[in-house]
C-alpha atoms as a PDB file:
ATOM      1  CA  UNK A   1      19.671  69.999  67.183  1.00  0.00           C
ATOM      2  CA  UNK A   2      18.729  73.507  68.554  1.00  0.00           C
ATOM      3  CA  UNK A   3      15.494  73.923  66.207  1.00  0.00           C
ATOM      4  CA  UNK A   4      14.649  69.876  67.252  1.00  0.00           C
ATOM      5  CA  UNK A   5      14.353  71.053  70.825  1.00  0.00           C
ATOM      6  CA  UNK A   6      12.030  74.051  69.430  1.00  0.00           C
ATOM      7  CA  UNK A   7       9.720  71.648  68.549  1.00  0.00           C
ATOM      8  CA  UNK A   8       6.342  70.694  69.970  1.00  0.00           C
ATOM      9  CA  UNK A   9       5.858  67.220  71.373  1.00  0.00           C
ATOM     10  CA  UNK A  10       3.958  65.916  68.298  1.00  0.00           C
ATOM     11  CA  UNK A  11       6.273  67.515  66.630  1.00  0.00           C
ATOM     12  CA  UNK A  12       9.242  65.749  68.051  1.00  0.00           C
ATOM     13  CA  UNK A  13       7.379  62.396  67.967  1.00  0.00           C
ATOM     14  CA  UNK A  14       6.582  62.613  63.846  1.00  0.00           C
ATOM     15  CA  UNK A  15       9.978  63.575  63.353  1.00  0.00           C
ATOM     16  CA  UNK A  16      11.461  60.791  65.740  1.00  0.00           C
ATOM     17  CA  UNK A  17       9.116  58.522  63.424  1.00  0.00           C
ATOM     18  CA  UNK A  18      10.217  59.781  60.199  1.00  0.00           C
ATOM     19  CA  UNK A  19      13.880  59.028  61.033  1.00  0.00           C
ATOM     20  CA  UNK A  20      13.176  55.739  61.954  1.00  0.00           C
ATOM     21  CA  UNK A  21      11.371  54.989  58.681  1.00  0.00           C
ATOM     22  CA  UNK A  22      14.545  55.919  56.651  1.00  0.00           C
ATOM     23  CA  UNK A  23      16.977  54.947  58.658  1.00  0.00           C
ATOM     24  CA  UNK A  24      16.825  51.374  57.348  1.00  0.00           C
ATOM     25  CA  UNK A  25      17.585  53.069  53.884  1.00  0.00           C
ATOM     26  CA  UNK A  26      20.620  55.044  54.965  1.00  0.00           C
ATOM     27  CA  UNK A  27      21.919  51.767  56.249  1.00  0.00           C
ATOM     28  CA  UNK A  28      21.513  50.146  53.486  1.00  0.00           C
ATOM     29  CA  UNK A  29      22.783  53.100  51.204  1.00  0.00           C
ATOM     30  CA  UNK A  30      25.899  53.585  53.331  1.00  0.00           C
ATOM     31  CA  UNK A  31      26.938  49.335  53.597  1.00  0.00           C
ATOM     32  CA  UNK A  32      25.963  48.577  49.794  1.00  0.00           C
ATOM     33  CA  UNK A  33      26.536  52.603  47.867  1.00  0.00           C
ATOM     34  CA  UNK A  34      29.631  54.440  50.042  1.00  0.00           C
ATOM     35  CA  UNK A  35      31.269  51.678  51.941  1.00  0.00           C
ATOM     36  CA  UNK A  36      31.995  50.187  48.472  1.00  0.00           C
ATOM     37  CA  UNK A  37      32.837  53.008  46.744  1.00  0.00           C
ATOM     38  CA  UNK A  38      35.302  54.518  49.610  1.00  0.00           C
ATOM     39  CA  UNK A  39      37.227  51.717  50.101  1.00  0.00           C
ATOM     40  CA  UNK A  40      37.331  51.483  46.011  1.00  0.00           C
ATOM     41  CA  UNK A  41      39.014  55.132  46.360  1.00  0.00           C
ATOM     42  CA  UNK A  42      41.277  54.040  49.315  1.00  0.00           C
ATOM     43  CA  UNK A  43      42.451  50.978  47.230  1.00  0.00           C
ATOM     44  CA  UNK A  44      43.056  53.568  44.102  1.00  0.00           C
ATOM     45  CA  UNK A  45      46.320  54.457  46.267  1.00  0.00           C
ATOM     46  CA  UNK A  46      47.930  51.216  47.139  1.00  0.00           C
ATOM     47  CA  UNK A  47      49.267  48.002  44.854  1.00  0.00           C
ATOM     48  CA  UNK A  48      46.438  45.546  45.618  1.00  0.00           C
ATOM     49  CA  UNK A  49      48.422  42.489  46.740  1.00  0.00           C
ATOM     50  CA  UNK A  50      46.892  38.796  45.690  1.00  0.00           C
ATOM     51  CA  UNK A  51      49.392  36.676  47.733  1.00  0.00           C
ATOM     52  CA  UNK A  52      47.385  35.342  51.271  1.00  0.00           C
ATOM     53  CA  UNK A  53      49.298  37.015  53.751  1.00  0.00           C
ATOM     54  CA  UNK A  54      50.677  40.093  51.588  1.00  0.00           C
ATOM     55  CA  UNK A  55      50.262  43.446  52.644  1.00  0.00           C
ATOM     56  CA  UNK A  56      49.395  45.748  50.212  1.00  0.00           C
ATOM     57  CA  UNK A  57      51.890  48.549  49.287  1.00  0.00           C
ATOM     58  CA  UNK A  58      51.144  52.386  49.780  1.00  0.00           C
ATOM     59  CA  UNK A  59      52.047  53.962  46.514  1.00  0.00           C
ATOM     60  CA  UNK A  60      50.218  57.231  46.612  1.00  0.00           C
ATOM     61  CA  UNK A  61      49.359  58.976  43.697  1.00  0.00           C
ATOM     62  CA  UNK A  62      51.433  56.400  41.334  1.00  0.00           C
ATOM     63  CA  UNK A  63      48.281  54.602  40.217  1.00  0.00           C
ATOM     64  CA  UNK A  64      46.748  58.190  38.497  1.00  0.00           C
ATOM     65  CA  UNK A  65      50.285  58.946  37.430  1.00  0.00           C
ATOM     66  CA  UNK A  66      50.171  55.652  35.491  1.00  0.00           C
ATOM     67  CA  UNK A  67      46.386  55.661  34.363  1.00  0.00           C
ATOM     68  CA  UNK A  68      46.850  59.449  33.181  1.00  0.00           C
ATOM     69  CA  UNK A  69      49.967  58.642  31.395  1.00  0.00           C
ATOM     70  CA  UNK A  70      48.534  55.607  29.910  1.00  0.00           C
ATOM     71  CA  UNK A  71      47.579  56.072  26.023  1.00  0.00           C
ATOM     72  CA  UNK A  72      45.079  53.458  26.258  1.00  0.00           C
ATOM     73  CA  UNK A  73      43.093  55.032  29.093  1.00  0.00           C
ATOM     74  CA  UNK A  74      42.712  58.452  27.280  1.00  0.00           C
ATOM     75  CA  UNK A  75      41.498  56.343  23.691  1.00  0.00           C
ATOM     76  CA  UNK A  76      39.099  54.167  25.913  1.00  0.00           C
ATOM     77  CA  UNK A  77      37.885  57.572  27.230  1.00  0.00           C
ATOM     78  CA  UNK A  78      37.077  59.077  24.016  1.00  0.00           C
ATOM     79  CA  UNK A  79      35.768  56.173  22.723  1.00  0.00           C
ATOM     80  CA  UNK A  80      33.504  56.326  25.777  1.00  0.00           C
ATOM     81  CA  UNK A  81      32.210  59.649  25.629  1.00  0.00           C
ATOM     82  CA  UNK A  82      31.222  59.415  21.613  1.00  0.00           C
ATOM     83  CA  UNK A  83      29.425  56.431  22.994  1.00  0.00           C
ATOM     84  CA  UNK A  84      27.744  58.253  25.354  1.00  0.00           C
ATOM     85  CA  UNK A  85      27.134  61.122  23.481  1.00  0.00           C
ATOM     86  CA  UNK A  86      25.819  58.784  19.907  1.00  0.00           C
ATOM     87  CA  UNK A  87      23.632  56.359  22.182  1.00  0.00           C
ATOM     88  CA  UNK A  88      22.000  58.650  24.201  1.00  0.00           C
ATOM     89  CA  UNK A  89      20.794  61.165  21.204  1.00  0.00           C
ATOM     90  CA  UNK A  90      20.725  58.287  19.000  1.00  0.00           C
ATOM     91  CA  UNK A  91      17.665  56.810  21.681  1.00  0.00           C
ATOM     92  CA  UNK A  92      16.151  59.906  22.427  1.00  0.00           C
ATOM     93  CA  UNK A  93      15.501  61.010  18.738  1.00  0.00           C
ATOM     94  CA  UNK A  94      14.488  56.986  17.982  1.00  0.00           C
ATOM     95  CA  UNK A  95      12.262  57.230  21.327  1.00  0.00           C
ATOM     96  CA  UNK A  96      10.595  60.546  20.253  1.00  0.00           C
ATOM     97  CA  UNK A  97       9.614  59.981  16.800  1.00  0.00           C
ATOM     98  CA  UNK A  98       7.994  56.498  17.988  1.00  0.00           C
ATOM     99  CA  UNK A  99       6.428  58.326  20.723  1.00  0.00           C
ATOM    100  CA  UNK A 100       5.107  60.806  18.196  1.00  0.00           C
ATOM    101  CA  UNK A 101       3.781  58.398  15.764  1.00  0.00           C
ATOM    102  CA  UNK A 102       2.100  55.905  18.480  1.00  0.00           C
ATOM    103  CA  UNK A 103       0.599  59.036  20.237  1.00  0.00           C
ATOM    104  CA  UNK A 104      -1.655  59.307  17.326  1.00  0.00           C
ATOM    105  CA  UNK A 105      -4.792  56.756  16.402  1.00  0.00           C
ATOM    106  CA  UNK A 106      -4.870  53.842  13.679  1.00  0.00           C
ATOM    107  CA  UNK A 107      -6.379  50.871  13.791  1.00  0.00           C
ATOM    108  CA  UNK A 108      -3.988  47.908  15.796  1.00  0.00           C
ATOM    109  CA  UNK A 109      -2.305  50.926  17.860  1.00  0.00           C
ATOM    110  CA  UNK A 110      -2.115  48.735  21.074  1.00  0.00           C
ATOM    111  CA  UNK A 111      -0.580  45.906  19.549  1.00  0.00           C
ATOM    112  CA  UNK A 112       2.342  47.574  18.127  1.00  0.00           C
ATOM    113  CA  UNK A 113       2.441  49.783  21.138  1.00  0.00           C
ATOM    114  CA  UNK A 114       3.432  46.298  22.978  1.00  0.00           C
ATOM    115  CA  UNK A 115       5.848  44.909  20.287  1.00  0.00           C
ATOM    116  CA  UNK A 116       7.581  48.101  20.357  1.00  0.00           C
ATOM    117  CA  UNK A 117       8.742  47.310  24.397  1.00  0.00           C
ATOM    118  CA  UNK A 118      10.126  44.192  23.385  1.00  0.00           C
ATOM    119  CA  UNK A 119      14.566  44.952  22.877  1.00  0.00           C
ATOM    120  CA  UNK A 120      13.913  46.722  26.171  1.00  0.00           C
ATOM    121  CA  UNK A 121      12.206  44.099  27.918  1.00  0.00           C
ATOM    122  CA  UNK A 122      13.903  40.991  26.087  1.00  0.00           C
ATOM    123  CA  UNK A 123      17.341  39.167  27.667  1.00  0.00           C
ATOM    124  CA  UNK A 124      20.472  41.383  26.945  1.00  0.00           C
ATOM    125  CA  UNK A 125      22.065  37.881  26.381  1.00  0.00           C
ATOM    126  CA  UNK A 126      19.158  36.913  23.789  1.00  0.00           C
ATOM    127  CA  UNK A 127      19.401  40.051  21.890  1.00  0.00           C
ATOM    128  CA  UNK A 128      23.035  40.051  21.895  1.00  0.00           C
ATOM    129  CA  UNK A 129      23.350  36.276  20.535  1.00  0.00           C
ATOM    130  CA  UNK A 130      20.373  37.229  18.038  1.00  0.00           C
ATOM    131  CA  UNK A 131      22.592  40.688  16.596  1.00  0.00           C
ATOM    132  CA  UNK A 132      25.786  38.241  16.362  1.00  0.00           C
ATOM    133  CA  UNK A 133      23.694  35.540  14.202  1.00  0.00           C
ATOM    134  CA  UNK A 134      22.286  38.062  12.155  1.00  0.00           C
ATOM    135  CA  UNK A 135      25.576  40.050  11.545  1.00  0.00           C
ATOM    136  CA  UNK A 136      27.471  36.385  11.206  1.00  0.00           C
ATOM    137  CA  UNK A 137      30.257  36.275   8.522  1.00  0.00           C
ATOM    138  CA  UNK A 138      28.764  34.226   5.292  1.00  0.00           C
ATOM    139  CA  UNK A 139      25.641  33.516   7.020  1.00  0.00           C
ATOM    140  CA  UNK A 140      24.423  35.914   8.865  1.00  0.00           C
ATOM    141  CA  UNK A 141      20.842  37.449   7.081  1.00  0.00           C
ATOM    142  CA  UNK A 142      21.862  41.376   7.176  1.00  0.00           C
ATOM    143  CA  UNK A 143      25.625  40.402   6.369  1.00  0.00           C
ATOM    144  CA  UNK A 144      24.379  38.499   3.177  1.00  0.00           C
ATOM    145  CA  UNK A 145      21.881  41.283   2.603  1.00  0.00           C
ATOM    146  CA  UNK A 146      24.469  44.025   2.605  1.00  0.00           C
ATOM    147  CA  UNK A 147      26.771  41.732   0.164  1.00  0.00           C
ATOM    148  CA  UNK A 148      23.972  41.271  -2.620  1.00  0.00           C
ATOM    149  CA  UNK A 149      23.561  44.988  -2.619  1.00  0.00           C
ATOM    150  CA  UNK A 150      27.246  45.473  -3.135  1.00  0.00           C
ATOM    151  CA  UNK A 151      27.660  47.389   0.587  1.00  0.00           C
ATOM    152  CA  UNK A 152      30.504  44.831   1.915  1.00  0.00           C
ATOM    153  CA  UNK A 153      32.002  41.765   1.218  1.00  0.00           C
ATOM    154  CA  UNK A 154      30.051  38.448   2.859  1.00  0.00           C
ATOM    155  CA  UNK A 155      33.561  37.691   4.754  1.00  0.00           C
ATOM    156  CA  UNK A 156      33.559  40.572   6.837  1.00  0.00           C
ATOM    157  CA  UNK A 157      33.355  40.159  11.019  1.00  0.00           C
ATOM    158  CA  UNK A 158      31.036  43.068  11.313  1.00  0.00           C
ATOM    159  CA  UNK A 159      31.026  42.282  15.575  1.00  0.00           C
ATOM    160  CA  UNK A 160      35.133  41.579  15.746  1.00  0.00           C
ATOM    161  CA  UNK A 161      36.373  43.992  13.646  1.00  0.00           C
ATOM    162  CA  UNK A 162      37.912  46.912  15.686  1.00  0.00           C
ATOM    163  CA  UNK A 163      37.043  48.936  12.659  1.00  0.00           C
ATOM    164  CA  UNK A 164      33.341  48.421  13.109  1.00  0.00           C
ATOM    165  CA  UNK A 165      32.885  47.049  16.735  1.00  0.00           C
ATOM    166  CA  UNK A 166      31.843  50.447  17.751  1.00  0.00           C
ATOM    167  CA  UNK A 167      29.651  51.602  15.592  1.00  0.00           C
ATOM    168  CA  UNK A 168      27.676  47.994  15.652  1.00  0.00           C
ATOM    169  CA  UNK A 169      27.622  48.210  19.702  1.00  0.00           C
ATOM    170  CA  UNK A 170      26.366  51.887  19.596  1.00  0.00           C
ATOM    171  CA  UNK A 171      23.546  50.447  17.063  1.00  0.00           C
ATOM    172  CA  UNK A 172      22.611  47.492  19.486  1.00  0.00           C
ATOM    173  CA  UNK A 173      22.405  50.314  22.671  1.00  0.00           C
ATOM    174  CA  UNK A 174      20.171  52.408  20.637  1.00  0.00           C
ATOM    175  CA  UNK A 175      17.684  49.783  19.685  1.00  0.00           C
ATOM    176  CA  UNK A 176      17.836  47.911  22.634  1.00  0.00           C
ATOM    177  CA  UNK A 177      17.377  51.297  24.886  1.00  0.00           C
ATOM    178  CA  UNK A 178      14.878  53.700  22.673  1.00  0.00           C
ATOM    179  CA  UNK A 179      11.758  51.839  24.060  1.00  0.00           C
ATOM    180  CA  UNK A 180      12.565  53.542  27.872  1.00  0.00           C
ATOM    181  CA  UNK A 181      12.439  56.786  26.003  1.00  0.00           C
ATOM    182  CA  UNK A 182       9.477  55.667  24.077  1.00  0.00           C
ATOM    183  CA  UNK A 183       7.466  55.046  26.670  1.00  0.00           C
ATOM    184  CA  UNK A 184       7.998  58.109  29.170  1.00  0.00           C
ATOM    185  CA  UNK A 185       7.691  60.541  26.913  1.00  0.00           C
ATOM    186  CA  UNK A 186       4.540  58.770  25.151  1.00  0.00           C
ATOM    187  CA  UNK A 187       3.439  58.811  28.841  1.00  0.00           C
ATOM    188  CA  UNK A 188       3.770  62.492  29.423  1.00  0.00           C
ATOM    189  CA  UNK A 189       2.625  63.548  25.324  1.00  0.00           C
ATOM    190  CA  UNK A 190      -0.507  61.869  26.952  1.00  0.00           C
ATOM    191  CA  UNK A 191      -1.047  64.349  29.723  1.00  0.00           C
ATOM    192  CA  UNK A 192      -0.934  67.744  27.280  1.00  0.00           C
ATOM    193  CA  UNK A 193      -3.916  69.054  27.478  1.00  0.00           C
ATOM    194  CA  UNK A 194      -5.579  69.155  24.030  1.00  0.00           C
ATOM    195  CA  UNK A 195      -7.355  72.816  24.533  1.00  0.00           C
ATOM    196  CA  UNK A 196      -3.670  73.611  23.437  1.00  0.00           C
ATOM    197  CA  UNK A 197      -3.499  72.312  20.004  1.00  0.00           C
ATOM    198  CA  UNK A 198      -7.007  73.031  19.692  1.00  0.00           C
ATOM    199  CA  UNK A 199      -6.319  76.889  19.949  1.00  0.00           C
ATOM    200  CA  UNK A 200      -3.246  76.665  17.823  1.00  0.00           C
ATOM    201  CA  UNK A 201      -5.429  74.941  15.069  1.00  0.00           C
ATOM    202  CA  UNK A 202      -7.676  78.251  15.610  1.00  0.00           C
ATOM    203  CA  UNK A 203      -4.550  80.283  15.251  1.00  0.00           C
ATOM    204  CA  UNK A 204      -3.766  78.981  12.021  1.00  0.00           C
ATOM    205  CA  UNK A 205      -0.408  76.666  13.738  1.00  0.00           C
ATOM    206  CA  UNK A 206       1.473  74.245  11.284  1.00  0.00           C
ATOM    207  CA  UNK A 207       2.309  70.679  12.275  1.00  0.00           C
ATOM    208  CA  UNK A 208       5.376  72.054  12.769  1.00  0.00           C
ATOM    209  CA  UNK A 209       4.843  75.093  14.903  1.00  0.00           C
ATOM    210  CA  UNK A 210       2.826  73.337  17.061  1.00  0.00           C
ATOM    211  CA  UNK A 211       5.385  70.624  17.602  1.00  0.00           C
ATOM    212  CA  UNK A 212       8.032  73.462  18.627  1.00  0.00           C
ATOM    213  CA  UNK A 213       5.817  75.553  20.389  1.00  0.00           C
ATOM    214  CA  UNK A 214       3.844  73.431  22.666  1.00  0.00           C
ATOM    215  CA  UNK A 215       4.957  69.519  22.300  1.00  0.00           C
ATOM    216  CA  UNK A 216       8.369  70.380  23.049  1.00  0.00           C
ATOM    217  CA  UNK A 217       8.581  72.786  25.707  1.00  0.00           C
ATOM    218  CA  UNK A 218       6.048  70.296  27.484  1.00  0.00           C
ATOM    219  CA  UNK A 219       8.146  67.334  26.835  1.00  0.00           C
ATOM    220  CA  UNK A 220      11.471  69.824  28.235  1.00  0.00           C
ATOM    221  CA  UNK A 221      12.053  68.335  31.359  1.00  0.00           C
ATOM    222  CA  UNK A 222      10.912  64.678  30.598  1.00  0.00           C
ATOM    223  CA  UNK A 223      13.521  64.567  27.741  1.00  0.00           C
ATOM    224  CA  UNK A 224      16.520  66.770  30.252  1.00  0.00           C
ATOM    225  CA  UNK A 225      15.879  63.685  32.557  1.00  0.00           C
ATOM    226  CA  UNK A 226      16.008  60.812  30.270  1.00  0.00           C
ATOM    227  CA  UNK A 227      19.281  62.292  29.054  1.00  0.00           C
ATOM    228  CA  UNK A 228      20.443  62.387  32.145  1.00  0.00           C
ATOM    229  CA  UNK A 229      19.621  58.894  32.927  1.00  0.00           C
ATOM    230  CA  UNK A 230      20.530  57.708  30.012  1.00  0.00           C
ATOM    231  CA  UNK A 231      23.825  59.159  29.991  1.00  0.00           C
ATOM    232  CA  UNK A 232      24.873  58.153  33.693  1.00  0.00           C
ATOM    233  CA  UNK A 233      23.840  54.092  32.262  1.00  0.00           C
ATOM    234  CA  UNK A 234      25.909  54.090  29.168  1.00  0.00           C
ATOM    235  CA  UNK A 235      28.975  55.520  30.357  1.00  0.00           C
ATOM    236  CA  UNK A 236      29.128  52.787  32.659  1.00  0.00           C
ATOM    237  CA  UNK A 237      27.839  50.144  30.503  1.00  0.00           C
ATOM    238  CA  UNK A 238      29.723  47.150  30.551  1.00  0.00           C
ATOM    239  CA  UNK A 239      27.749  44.029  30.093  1.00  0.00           C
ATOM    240  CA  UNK A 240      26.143  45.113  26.631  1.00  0.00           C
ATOM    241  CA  UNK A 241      29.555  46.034  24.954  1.00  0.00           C
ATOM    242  CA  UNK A 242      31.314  42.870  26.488  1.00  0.00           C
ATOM    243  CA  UNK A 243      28.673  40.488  25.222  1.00  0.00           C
ATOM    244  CA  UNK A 244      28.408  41.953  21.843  1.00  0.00           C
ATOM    245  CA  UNK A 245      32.307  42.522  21.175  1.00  0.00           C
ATOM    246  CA  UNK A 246      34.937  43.313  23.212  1.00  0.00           C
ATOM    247  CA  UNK A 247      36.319  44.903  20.434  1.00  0.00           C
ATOM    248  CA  UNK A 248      34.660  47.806  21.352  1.00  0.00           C
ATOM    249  CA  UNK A 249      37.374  49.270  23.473  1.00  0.00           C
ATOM    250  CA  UNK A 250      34.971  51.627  26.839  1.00  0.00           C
ATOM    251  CA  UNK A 251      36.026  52.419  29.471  1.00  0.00           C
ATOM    252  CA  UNK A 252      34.457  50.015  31.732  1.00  0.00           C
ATOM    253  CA  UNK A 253      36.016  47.311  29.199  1.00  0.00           C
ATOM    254  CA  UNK A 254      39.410  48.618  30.090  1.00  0.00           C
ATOM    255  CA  UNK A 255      38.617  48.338  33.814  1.00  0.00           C
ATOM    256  CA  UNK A 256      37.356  45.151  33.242  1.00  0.00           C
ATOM    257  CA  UNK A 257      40.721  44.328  31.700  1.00  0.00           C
ATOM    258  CA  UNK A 258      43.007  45.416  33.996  1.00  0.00           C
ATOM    259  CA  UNK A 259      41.387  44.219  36.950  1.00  0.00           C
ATOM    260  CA  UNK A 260      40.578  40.474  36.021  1.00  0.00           C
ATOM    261  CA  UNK A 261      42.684  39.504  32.479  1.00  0.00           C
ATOM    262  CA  UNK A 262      46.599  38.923  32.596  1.00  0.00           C
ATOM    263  CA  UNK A 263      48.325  40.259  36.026  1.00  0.00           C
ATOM    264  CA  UNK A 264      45.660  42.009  37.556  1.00  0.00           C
ATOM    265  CA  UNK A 265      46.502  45.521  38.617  1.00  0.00           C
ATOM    266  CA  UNK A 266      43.387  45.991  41.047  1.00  0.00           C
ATOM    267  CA  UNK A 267      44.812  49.293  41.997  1.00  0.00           C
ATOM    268  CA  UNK A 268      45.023  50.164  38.368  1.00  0.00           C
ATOM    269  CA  UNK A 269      41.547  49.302  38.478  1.00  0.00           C
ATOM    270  CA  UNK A 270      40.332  50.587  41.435  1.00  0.00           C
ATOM    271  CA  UNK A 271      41.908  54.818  40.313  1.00  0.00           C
ATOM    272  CA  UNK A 272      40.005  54.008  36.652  1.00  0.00           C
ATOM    273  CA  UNK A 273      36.809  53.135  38.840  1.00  0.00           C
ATOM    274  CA  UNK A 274      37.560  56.944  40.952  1.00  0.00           C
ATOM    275  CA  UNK A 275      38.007  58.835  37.479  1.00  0.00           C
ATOM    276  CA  UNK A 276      34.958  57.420  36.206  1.00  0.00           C
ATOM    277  CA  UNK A 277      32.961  58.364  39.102  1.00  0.00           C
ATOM    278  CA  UNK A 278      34.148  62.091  39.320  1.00  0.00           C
ATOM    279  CA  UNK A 279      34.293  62.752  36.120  1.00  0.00           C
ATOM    280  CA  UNK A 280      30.359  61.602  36.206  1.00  0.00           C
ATOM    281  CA  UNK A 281      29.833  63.325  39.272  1.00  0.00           C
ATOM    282  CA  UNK A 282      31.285  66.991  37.723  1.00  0.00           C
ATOM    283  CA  UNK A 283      29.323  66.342  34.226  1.00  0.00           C
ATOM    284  CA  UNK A 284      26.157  65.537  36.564  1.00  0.00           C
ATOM    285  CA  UNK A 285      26.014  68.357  38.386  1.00  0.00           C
ATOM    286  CA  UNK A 286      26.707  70.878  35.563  1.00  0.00           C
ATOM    287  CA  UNK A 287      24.246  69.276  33.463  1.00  0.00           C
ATOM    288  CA  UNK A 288      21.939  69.112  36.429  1.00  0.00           C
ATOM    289  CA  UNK A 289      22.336  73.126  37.466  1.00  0.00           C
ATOM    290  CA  UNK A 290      22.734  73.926  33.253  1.00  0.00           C
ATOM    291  CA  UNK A 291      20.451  72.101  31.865  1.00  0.00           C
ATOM    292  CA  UNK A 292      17.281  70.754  34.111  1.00  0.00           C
ATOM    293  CA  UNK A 293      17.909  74.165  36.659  1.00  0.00           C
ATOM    294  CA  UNK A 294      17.041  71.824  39.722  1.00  0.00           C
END
């Protein structure tokens, strides 16, 4: 306040301006971002009543006691995290070989360029009833395919079985996903100046020295980012793991669960909702002071 009474006139007037232009986003941010998400934490301490008229009863800390206590929570964390952790290398080293390959020139370049955009830009619901036709027990093309080469037998629910669930959703998030990755970091192999293969060709570089050398370091920061966007979308992803199978046991499932299947425990759900966010929150900022050195 002291340094805003410092100011010039103009001064005062631009910033009085530039307040007014964001405070409509700061409204919005605090009624549709932290209103929601700190009455989410205040519910995490109370048994969320359903009965009109019903107060809902204070019980502390006894929702974490339960959730932390709760063998299910802990294996629908795991799971989670090798989720995370498969579908967000899985895409980036998909997305960055693409990128590689459509970064150079051959005849047809922009049509595939196009066709490659499609999982990403297609219907989660159409890819999702596509992946369970083709994986279909007896019929299904790739489960038929994988029988005649002796791989499994023709019966087997690749989607339903618990056994395979996870590995089949964590397929589906990489394909439908890489073409994000694809495209920024095509977008920013675009921008390297080509003086700087040009001297390494002078310099006698490999393929593969110029790749680590210059293509990397350039793409650093590009790649640091996607991972971090990447990661903050899958370990909340709900919708692509629910429509696929539900066998496929995330955490978000098991929220999912305990707020709106049986007797809902919305308190339950409401502390699993808190844990996700901090625990996102404290691998977010190390990452982000670690990793990308913002």
């Amino acid at each position: 306040m002291q340094r805003f009474r410092e100011l010039s006139p103009l001064k005062k007037k631009e910033a009085t301006f530039g307040w007014k232009l964001v405070s409509p986003a700061i409204i919005l941010i605090g009624l549709f971002i932290l209103y929601p998400v700190l009455y989410n934490i205040y519910l995490s301490f109370f048994e969320v009543s359903l009965t009109p008229g019903v107060p809902n009863k204070f019980v502390g800390l006894q929702n974490y006691k339960e959730l932390l206590t709760d063998p299910t929570f802990w294996n629908s964390f795991g799971i989670t995290m090798l989720y995370v952790l498969i579908t967000v290398v899985g895409s980036i080293l998909v997305g960055l070989g693409i990128a590689l390959l459509m970064n150079k020139e051959f005849p047809g370049r922009g049509i595939v360029r196009a066709l490659i955009l499609f999982p990403y830009v297609a219907p989660v619901i159409s890819t999702v009833f596509a992946w369970q036709y083709v994986l279909m027990p007896l019929n299904g093309p790739l489960t038929i395919l994988l029988s005649n080469l002796g791989i499994m037998d023709v019966t087997k629910d690749l989607v339903n079985d618990p056994n395979n669930a996870f590995i089949v959703v964590s397929f589906y998030s990489i394909w439908k996903n890489f073409p994000f990755i694809y495209l920024m970091i095509l977008s920013r192999l675009q921008s390297i100046p080509q003086d700087y293969y040009e001297a390494a060709d002078i310099d006698g570089a490999n393929g593969w020295q110029k790749f680590h050398h210059i293509t990397l370091p350039e793409l650093y920061y590009v790649i640091g980012s996607l991972v971090l966007l990447r990661g903050i979308w899958n370990f909340y992803k709900f919708e692509e793991v629910y429509l696929l199978s539900k066998e496929a046991r995330t955490l978000p499932i098991y929220l999912y669960e305990k707020a709106f299947t049986g007797l809902p425990e919305l308190g339950v759900a409401a502390a699993i909702a808190t844990v996700l966010f901090v625990v996102m929150m404290v691998l977010i900022s190390i990452y982000v002071r670690k990793v990308l050195k913002w």
